[in-house]
C-alpha atoms as a PDB file:
ATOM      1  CA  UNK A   1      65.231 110.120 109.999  1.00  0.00           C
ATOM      2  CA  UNK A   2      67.980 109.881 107.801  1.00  0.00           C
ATOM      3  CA  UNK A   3      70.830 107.162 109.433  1.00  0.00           C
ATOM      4  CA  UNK A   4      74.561 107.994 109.363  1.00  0.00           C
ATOM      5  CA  UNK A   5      77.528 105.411 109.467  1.00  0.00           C
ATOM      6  CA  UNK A   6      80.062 107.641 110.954  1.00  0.00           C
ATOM      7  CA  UNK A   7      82.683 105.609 108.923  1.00  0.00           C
ATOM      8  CA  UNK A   8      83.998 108.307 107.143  1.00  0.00           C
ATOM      9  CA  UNK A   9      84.169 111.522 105.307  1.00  0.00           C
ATOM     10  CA  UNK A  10      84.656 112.341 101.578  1.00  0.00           C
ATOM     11  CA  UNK A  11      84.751 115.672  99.480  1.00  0.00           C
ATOM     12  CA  UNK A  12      86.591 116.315  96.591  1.00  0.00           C
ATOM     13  CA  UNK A  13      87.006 119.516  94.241  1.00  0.00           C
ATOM     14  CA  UNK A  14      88.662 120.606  91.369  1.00  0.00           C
ATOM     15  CA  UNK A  15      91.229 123.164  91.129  1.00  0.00           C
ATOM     16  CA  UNK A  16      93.263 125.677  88.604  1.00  0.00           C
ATOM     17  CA  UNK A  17      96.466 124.685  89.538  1.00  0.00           C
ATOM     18  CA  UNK A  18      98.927 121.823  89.411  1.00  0.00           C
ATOM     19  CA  UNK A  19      99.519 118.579  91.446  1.00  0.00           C
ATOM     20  CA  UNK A  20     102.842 120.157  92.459  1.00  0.00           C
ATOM     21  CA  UNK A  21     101.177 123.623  93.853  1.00  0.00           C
ATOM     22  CA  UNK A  22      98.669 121.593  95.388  1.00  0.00           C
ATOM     23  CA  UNK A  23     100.568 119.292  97.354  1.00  0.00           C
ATOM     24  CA  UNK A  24     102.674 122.534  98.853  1.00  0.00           C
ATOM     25  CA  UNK A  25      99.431 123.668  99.972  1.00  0.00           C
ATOM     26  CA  UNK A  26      98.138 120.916 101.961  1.00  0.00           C
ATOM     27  CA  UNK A  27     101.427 119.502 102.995  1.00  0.00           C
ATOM     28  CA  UNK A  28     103.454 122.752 104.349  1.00  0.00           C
ATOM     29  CA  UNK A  29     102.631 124.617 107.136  1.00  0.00           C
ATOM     30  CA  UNK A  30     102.940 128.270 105.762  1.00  0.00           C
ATOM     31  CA  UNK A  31      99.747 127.372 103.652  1.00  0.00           C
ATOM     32  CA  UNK A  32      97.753 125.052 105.960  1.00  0.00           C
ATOM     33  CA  UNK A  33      97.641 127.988 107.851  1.00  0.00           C
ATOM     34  CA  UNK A  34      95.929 130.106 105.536  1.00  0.00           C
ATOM     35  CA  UNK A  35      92.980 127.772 104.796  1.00  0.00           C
ATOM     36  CA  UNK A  36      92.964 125.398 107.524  1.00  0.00           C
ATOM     37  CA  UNK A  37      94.255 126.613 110.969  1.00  0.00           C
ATOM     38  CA  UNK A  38      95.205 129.405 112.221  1.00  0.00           C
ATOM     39  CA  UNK A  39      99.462 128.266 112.732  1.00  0.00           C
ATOM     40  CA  UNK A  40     100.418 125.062 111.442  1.00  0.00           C
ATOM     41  CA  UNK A  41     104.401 123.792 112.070  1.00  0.00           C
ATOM     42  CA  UNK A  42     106.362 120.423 111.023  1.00  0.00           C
ATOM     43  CA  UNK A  43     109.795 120.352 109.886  1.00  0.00           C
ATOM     44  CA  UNK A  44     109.584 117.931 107.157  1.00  0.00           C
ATOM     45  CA  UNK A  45     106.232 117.056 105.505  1.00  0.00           C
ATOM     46  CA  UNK A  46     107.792 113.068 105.601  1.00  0.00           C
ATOM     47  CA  UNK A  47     106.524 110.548 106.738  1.00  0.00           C
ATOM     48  CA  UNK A  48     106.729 110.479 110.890  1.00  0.00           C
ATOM     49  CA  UNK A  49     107.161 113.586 110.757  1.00  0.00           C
ATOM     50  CA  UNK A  50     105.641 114.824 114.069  1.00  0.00           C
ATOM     51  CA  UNK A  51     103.461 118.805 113.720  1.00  0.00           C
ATOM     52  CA  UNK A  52     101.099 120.719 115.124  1.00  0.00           C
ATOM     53  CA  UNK A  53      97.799 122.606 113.839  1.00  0.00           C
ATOM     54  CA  UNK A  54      96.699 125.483 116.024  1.00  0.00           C
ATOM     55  CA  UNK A  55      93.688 127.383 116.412  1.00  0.00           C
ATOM     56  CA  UNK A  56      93.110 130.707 118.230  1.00  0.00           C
ATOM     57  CA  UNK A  57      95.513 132.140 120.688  1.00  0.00           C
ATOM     58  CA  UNK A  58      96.976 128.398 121.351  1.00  0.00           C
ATOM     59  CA  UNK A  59      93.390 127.700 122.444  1.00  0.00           C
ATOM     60  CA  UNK A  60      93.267 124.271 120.683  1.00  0.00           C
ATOM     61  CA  UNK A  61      96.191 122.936 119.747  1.00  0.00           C
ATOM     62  CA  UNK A  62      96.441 119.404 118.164  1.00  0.00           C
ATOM     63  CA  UNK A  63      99.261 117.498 117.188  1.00  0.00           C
ATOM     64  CA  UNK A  64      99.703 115.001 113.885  1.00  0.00           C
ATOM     65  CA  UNK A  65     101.928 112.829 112.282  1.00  0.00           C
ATOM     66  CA  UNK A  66     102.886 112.403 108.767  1.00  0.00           C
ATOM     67  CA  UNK A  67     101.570 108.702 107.359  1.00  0.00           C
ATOM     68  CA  UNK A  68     102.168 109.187 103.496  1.00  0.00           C
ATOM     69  CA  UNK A  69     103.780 111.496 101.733  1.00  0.00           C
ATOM     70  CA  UNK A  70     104.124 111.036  97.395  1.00  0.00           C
ATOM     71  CA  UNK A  71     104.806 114.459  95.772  1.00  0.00           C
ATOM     72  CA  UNK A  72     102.974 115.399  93.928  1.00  0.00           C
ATOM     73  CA  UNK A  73      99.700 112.815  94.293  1.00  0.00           C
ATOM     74  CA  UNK A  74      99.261 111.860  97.948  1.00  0.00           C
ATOM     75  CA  UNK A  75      99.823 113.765 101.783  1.00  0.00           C
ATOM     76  CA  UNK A  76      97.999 111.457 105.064  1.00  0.00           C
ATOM     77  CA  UNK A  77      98.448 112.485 108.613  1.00  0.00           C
ATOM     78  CA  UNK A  78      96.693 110.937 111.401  1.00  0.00           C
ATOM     79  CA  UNK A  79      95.438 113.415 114.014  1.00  0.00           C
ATOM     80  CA  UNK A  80      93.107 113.345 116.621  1.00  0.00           C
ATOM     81  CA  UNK A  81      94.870 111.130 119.286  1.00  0.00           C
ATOM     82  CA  UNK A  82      93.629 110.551 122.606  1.00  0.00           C
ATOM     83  CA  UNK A  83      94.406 112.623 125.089  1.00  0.00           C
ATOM     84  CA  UNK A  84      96.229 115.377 122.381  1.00  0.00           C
ATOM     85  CA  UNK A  85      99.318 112.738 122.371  1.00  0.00           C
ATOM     86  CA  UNK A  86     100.590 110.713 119.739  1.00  0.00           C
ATOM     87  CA  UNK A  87     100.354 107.055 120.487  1.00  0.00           C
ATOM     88  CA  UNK A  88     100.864 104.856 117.300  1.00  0.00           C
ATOM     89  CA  UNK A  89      99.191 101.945 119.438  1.00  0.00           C
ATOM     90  CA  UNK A  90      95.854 103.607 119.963  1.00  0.00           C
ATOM     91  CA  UNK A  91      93.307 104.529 117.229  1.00  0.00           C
ATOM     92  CA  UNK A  92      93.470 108.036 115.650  1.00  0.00           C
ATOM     93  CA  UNK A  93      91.725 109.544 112.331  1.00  0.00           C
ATOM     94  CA  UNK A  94      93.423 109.577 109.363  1.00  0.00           C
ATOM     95  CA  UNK A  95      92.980 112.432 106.561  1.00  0.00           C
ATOM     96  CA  UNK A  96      93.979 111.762 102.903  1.00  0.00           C
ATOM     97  CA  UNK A  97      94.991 114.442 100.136  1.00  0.00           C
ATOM     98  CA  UNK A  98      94.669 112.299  96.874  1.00  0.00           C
ATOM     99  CA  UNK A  99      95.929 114.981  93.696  1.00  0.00           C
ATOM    100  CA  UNK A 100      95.043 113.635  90.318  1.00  0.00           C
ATOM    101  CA  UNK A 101      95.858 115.198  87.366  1.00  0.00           C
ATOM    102  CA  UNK A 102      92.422 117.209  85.475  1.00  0.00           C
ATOM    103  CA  UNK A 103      92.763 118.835  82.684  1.00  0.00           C
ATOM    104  CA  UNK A 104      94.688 122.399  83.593  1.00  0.00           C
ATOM    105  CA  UNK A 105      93.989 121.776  87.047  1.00  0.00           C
ATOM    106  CA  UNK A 106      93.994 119.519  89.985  1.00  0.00           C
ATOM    107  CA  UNK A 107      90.787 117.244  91.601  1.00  0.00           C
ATOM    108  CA  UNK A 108      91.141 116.993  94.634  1.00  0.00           C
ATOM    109  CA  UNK A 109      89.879 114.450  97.050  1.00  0.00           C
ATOM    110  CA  UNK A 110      90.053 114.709 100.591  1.00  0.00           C
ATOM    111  CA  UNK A 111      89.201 111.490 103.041  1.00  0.00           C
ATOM    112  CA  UNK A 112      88.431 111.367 106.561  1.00  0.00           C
ATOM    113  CA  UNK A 113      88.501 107.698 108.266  1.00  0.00           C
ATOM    114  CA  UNK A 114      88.622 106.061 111.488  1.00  0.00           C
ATOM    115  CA  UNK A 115      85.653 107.561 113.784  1.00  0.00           C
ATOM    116  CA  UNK A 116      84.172 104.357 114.105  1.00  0.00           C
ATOM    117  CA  UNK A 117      87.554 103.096 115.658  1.00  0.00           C
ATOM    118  CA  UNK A 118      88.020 105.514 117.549  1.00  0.00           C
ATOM    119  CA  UNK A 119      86.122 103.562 120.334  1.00  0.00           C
ATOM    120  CA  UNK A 120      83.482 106.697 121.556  1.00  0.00           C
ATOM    121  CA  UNK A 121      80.189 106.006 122.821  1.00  0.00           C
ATOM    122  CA  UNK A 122      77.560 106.698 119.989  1.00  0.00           C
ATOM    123  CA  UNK A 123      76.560 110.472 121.060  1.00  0.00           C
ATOM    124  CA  UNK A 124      80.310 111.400 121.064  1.00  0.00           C
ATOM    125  CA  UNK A 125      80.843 109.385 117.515  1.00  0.00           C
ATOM    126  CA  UNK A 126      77.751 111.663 116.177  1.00  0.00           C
ATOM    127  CA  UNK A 127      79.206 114.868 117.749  1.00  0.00           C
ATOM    128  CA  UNK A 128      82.520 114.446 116.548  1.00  0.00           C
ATOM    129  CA  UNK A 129      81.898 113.452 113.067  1.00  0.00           C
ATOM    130  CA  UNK A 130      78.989 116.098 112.580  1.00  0.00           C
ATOM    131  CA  UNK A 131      81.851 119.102 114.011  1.00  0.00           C
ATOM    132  CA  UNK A 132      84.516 117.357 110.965  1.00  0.00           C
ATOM    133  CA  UNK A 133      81.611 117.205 108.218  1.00  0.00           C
ATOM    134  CA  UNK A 134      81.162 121.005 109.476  1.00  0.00           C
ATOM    135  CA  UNK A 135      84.320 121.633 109.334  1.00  0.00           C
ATOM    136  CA  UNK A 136      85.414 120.044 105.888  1.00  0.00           C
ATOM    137  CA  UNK A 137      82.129 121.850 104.371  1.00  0.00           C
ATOM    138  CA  UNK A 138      84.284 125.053 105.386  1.00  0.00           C
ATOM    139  CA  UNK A 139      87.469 124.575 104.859  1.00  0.00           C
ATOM    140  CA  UNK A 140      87.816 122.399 101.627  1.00  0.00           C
ATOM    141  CA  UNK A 141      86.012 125.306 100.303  1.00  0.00           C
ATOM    142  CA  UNK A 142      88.865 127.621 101.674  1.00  0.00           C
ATOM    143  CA  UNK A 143      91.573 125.810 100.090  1.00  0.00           C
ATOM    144  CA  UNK A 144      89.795 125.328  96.884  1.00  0.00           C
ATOM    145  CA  UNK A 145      89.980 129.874  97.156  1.00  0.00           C
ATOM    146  CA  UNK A 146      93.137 130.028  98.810  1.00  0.00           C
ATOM    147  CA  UNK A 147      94.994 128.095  95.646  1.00  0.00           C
ATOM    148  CA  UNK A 148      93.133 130.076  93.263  1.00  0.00           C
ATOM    149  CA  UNK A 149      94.537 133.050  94.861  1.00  0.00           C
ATOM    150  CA  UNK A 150      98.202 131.626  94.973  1.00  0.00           C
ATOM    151  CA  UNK A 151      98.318 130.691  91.297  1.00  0.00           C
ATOM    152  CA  UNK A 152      96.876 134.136  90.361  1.00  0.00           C
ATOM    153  CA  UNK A 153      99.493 136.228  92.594  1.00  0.00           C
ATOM    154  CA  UNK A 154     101.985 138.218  90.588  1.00  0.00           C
END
């Protein structure tokens, strides 16, 4: 049987587009919400800025706050807070955009940290990471097509 750390999650893909159309996609809420959820808000994509990401009807919805923020190279928000409120003095999980440069295009390398922090028992810790691998297999995937629809728009 194959053993997991649970430490964290990493994908990365590359891109036809540039850092700068990049970033606007996984930093501003008009496009999170067309590969990611399915409503995003924040005012400012800066850090402590405080947004949501909604899915369904306002079934789930989960707030996040802005850690880093270097156009065009690097977006972080921590999400995932117990109890759906933000609490800078208890453990949340913190994704990374990291936008380098490639050729005509963009890599782009997503990272997921902090389950092992978060302080669940093991069978939540599996659970929880297994639904974010899950989820990152689908919608890195999704951005990756959403951007290569943007840049080809008239």
């Amino acid at each position: 049987m194959k053993s997991l750390e649970y430490g964290s999650i990493e994908r990365e893909i590359h891109v036809e587009a540039s850092p700068e159309v990049v970033y606007e996609v996984v930093s501003r809420p008009e496009h999170i919400s067309q590969w990611w959820s399915d409503d995003a808000s924040i005012d400012e994509s800066t850090p402590g800025a405080i947004g949501e990401l909604v899915w369904g009807d306002r079934v789930e919805v989960v707030p996040f706050v802005v850690v880093s923020a270097e156009p065009p190279r690097l977006f972080s928000f921590r999400w995932s807070h117990p109890g759906g409120k933000i609490d800078d003095s208890v453990s949340s999980l913190l994704v990374t955009f990291e936008l380098t440069p490639s050729g005509d295009g963009t890599r782009i390398r997503l990272t997921e940290t902090g389950f092992r922090e978060m302080g669940w028992e093991a069978a939540k810790l599996e659970e929880v990471y297994s639904d974010h691998v899950t989820g990152w297999d689908t919608f890195v995937p999704r951005l990756g097509e959403y951007v290569a629809r943007l840049v080809s728009a008239p």
